[in-house]
C-alpha atoms as a PDB file:
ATOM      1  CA  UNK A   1      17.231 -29.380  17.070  1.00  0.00           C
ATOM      2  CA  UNK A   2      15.221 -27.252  14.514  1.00  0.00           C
ATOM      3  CA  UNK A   3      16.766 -26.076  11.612  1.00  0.00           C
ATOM      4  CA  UNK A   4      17.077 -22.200  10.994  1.00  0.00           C
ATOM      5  CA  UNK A   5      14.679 -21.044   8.362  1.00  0.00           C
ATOM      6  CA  UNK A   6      14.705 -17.486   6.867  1.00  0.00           C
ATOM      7  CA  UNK A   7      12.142 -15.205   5.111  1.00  0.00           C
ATOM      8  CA  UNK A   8      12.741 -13.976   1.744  1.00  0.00           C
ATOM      9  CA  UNK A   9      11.215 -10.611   3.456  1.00  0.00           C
ATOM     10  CA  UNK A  10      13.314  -9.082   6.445  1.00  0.00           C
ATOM     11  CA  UNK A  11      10.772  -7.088   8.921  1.00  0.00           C
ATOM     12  CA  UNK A  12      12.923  -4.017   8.175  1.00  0.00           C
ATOM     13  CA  UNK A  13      12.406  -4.500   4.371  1.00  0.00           C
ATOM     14  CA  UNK A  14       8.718  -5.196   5.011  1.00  0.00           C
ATOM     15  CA  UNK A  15       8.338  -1.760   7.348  1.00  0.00           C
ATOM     16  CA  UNK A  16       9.845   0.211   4.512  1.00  0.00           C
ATOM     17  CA  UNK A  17       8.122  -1.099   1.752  1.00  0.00           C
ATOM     18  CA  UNK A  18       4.807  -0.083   4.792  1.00  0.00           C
ATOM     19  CA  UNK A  19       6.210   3.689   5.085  1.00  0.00           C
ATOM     20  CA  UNK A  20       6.669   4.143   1.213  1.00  0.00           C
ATOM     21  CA  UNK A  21       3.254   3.012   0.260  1.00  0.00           C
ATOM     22  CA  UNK A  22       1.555   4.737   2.615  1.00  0.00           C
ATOM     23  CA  UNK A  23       3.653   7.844   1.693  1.00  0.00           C
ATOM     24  CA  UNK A  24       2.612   6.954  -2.040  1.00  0.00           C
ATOM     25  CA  UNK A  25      -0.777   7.177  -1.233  1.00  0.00           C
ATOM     26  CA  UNK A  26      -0.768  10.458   0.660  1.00  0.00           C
ATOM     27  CA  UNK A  27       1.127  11.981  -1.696  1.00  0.00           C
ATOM     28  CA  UNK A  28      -1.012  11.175  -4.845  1.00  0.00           C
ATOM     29  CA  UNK A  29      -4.541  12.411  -2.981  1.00  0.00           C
ATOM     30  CA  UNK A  30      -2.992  15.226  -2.280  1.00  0.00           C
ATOM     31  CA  UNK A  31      -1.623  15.722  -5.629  1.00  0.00           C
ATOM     32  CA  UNK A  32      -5.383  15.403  -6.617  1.00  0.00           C
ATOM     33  CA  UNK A  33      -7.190  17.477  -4.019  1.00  0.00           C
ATOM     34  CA  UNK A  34      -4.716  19.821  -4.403  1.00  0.00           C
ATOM     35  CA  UNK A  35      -4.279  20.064  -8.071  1.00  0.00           C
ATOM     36  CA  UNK A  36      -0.560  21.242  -7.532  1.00  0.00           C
ATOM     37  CA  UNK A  37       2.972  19.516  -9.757  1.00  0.00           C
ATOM     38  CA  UNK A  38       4.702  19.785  -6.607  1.00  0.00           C
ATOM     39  CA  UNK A  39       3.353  17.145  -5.130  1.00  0.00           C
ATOM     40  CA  UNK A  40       3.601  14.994  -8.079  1.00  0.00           C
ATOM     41  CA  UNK A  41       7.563  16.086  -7.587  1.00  0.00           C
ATOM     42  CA  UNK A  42       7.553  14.922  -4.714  1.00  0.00           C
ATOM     43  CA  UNK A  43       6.189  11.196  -5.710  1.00  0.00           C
ATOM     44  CA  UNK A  44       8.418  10.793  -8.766  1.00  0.00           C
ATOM     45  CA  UNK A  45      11.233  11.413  -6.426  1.00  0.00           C
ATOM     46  CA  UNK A  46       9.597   8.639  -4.312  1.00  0.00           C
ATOM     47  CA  UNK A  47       9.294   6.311  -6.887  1.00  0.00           C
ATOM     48  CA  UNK A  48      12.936   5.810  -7.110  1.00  0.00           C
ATOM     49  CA  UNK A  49      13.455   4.778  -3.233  1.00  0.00           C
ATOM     50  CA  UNK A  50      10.536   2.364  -3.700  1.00  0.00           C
ATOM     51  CA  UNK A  51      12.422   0.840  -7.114  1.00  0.00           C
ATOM     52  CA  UNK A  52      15.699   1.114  -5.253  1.00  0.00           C
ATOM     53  CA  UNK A  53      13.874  -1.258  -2.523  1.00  0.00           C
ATOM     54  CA  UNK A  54      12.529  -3.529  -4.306  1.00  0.00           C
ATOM     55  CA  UNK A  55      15.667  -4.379  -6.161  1.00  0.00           C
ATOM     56  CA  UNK A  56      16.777  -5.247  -2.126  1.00  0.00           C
ATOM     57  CA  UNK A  57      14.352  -7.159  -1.656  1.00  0.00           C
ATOM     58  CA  UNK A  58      15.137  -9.200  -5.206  1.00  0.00           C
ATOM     59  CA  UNK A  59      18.959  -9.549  -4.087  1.00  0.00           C
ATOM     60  CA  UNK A  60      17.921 -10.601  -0.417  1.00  0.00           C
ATOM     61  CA  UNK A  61      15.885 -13.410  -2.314  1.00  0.00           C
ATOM     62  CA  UNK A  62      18.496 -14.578  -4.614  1.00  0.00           C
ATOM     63  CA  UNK A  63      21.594 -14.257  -1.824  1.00  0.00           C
ATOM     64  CA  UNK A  64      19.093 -16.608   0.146  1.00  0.00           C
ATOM     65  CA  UNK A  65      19.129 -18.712  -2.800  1.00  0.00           C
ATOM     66  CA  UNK A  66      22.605 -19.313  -3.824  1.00  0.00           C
ATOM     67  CA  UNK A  67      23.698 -19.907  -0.169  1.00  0.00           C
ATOM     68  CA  UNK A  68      21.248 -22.525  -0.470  1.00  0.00           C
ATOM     69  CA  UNK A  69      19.652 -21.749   2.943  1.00  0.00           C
ATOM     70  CA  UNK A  70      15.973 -23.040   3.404  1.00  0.00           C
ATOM     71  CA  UNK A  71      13.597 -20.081   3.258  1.00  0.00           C
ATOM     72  CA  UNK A  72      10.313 -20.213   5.199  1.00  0.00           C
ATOM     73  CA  UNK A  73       7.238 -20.302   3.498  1.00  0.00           C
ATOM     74  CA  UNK A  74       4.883 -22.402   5.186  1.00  0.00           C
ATOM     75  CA  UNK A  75       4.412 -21.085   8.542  1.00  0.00           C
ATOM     76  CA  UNK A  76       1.453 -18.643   9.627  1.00  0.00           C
ATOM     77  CA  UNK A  77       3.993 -15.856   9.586  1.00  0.00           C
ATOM     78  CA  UNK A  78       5.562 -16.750   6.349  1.00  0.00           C
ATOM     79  CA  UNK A  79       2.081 -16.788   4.797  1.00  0.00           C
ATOM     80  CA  UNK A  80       0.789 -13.256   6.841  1.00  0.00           C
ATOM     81  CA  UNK A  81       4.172 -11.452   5.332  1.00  0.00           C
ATOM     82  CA  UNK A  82       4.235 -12.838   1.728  1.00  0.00           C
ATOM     83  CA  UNK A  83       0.459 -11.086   1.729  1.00  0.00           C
ATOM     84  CA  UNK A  84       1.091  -7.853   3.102  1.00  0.00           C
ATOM     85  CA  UNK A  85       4.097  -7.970   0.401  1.00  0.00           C
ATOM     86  CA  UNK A  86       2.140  -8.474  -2.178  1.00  0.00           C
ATOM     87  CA  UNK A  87      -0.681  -5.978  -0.895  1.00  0.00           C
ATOM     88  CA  UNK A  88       1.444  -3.396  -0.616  1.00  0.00           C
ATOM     89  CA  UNK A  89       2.617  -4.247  -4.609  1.00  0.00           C
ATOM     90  CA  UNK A  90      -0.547  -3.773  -5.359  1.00  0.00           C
ATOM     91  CA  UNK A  91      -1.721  -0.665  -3.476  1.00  0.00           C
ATOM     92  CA  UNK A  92       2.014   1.440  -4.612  1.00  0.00           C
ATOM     93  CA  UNK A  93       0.974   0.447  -8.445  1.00  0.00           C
ATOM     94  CA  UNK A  94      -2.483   1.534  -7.243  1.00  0.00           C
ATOM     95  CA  UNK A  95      -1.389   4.895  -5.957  1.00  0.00           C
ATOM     96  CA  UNK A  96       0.613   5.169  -8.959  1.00  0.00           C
ATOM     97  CA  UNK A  97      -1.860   5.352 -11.332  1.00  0.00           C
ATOM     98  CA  UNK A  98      -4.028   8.255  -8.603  1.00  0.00           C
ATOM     99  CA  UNK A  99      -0.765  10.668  -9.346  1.00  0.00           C
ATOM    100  CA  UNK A 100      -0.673   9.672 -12.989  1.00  0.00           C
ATOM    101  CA  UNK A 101      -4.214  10.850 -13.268  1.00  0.00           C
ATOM    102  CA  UNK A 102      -4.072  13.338 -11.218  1.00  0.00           C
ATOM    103  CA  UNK A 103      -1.215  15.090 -12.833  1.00  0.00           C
ATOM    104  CA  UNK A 104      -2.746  14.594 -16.636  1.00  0.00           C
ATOM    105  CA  UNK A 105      -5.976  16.353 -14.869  1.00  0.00           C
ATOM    106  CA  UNK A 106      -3.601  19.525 -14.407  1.00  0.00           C
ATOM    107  CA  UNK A 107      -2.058  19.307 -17.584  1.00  0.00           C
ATOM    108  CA  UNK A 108      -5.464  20.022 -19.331  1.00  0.00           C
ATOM    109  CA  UNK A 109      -6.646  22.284 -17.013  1.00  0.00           C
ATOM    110  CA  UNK A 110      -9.364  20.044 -15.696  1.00  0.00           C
ATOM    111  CA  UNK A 111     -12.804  21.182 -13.386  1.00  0.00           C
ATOM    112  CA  UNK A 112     -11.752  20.841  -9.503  1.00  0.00           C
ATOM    113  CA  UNK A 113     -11.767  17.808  -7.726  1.00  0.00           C
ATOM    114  CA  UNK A 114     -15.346  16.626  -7.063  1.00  0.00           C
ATOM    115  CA  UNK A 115     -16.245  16.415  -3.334  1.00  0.00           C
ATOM    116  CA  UNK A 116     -17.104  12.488  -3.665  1.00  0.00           C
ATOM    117  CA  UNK A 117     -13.457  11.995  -4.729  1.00  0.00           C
ATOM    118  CA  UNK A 118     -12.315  13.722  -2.133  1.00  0.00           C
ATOM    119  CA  UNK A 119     -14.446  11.844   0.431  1.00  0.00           C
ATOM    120  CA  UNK A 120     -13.301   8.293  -0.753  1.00  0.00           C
ATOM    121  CA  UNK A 121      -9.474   9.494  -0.803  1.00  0.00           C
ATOM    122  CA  UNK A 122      -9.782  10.434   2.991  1.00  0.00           C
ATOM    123  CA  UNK A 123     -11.615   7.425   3.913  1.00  0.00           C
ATOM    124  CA  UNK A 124      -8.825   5.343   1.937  1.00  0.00           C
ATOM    125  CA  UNK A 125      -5.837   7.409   3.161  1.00  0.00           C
ATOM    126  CA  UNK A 126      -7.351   6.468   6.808  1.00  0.00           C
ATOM    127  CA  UNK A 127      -7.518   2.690   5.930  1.00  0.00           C
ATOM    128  CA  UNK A 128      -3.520   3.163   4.663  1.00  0.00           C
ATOM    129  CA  UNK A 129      -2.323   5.016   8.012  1.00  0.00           C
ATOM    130  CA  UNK A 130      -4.184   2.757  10.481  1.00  0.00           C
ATOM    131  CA  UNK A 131      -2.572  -0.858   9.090  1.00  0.00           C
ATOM    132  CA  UNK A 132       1.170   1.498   8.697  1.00  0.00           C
ATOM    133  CA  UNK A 133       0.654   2.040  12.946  1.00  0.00           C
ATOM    134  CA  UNK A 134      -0.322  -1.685  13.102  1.00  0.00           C
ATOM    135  CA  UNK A 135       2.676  -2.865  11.583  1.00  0.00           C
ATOM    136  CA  UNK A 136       5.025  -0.540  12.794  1.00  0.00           C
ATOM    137  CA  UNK A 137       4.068  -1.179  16.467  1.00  0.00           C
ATOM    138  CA  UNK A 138       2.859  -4.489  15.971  1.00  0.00           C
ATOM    139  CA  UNK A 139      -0.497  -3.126  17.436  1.00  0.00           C
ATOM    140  CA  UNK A 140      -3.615  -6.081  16.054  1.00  0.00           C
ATOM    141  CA  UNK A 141      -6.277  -2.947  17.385  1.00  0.00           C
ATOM    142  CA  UNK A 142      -5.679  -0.807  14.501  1.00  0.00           C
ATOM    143  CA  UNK A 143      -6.044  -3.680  12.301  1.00  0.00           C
ATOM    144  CA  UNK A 144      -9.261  -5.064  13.879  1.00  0.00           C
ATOM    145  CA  UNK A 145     -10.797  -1.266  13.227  1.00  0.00           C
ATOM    146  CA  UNK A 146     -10.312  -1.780   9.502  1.00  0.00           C
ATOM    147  CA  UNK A 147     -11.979  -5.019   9.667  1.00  0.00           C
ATOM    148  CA  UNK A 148     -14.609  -3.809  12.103  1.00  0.00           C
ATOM    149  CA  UNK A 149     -16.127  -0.860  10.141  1.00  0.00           C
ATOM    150  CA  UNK A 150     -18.809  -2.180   7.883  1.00  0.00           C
ATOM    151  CA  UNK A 151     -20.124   1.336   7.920  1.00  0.00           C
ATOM    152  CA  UNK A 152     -16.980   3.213   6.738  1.00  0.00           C
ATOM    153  CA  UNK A 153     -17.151   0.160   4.089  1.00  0.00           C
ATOM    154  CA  UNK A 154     -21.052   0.927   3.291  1.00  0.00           C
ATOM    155  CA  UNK A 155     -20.314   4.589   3.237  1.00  0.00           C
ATOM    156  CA  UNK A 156     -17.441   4.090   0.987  1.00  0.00           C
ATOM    157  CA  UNK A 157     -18.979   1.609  -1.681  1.00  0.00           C
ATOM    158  CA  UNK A 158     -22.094   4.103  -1.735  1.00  0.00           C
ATOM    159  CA  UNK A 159     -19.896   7.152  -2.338  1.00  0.00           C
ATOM    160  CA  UNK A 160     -17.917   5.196  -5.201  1.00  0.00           C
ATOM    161  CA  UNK A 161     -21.268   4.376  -7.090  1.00  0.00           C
ATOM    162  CA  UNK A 162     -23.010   7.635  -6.304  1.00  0.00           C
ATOM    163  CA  UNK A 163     -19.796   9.150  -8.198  1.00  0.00           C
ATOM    164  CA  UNK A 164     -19.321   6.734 -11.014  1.00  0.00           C
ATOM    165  CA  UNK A 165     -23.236   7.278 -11.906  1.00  0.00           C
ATOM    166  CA  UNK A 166     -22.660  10.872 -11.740  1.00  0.00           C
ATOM    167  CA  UNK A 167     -19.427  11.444 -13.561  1.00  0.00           C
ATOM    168  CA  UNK A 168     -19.802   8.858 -16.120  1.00  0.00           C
ATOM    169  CA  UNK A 169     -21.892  11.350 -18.322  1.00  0.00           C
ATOM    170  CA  UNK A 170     -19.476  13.458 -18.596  1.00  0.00           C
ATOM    171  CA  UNK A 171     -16.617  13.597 -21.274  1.00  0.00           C
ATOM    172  CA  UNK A 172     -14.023  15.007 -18.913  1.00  0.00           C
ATOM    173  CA  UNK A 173     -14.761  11.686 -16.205  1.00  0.00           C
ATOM    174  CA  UNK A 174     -12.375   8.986 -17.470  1.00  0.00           C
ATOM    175  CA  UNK A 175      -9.335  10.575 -15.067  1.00  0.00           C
ATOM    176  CA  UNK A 176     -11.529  10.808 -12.279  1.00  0.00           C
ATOM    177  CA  UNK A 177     -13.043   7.206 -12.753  1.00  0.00           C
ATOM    178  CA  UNK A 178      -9.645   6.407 -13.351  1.00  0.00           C
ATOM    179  CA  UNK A 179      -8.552   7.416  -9.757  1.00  0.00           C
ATOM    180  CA  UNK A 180     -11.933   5.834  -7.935  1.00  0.00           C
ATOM    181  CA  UNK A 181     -11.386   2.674  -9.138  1.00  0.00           C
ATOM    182  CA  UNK A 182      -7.485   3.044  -7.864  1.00  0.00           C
ATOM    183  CA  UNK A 183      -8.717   3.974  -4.612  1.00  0.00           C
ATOM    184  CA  UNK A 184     -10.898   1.321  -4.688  1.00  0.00           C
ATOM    185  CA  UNK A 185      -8.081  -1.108  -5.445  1.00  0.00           C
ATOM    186  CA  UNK A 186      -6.477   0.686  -2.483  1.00  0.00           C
ATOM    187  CA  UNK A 187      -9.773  -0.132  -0.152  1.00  0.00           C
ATOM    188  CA  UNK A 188      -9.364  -3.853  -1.152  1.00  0.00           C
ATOM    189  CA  UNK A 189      -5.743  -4.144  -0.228  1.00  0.00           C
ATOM    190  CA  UNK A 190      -5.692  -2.541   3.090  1.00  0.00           C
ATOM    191  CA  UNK A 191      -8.540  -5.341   4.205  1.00  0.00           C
ATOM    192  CA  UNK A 192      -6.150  -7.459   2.872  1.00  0.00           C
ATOM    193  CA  UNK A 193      -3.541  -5.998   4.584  1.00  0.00           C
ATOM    194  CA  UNK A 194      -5.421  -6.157   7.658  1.00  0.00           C
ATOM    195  CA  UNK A 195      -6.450  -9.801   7.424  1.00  0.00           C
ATOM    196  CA  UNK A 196      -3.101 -11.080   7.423  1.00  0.00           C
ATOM    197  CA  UNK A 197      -2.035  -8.785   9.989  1.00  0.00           C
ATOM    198  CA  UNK A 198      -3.945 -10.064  13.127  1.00  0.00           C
ATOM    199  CA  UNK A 199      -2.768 -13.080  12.790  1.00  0.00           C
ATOM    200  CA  UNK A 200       0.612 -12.260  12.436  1.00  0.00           C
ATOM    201  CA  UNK A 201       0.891 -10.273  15.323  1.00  0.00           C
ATOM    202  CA  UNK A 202      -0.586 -12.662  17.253  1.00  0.00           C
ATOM    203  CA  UNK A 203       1.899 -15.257  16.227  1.00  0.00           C
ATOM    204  CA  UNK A 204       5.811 -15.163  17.374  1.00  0.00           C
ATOM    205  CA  UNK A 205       6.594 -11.308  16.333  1.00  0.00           C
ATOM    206  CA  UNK A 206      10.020 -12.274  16.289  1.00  0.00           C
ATOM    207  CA  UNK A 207       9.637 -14.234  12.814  1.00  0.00           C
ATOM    208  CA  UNK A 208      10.472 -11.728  10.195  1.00  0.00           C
ATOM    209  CA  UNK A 209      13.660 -10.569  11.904  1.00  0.00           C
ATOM    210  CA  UNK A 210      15.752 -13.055  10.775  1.00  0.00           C
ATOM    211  CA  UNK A 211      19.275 -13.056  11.781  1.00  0.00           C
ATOM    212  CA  UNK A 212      20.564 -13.261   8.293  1.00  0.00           C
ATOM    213  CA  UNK A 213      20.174 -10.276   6.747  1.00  0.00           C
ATOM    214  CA  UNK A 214      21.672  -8.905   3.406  1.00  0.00           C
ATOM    215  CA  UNK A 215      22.899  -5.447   3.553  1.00  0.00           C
ATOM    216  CA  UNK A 216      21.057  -3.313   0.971  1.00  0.00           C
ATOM    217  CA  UNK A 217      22.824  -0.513  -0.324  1.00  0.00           C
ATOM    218  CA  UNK A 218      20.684   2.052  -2.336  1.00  0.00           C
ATOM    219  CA  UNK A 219      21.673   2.477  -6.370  1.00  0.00           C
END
């Protein structure tokens, strides 16, 4: 008889952790294109549910621990979720530093967004929404279309070097380069993202709902 083995990562922790960076990134493009300190507001206040998670996540991991109960980490789906985990890490502190800049650019009264910007934050903020549907209904499709579109890719790593030759010239730039090379960080992740996914979907979907589960309360 097999032995029970657990992930350090619940599916439920690993769908919120989904919602709040994709949340993170919509809300610091916006704060960009739109130039407004309401929606930087609005992400501060979101930083705190996405700390408040991953302390969760840190007690889920140490509960696991201390009951000394074996913890999964070689299997596909093991692998596929300790990825997206860390992808996600990456693409919050990403997003992060897109509001930071953004909100320094309205502090000094900085030029309007440029229209390149604004095209690579849509194309990103598309990436972000089509791997959140993917792992929220476990659909590989939406996944595959990341992986799929060389030309959104092309159009995308054009657009990023059209405005870094552009922009670096001028003295106001460094917040601006400062956000393209976030979004590009962004970019990376979500073919990251999207990598591990088909395969996990296409594995036992049952694997990250473990039956133990550690209640999380928020601080």
């Amino acid at each position: 008889m097999a032995t029970q083995r657990h992930s350090y990562l619940s599916r439920s922790h690993l769908l919120r952790m989904t919602m709040f960076a994709q949340r993170a990134v919509d809300y610091s493009i916006k704060s960009y294109e739109l130039g407004g300190s309401e929606t930087h507001r609005l992400f501060l206040k979101h930083d705190q549910e996405w700390r408040n998670l991953q302390r969760c996540i840190a007690v889920r991991g140490r509960t696991l621990f201390v009951a000394g109960m074996l913890v999964d980490g070689d299997s596909l789906k093991g692998e596929c979720a300790v990825r997206i985990f860390s992808a996600l890490k990456v693409t919050y502190t990403a997003a992060a530093e897109v509001a930071q800049s953004a909100a320094l650019m309205v502090e000094l009264e900085q030029r309007p967004p440029s229209p390149q910007l604004g095209e690579l934050g849509r194309f990103v903020n598309g990436l972000v929404r089509l791997y959140t549907v993917a792992l929220f209904k476990k659909e590989v499709r939406h996944a595959r279309r990341i992986l799929l579109d060389h030309r959104g890719r092309r159009r995308f790593k054009v657009a990023l070097c059209q405005h870094e030759l552009i922009r670096t010239k001028e003295a106001h730039a460094r917040f601006e380069l400062a956000i393209a090379a976030a979004l590009e960080q962004i970019a990376v992740q979500a073919y990251e993202i999207a990598q591990a996914l088909v395969p996990s979907v296409l594995e036992d979907e049952d694997h990250l709902s473990a039956a133990y589960e550690i209640p999380c309360f928020a601080a």
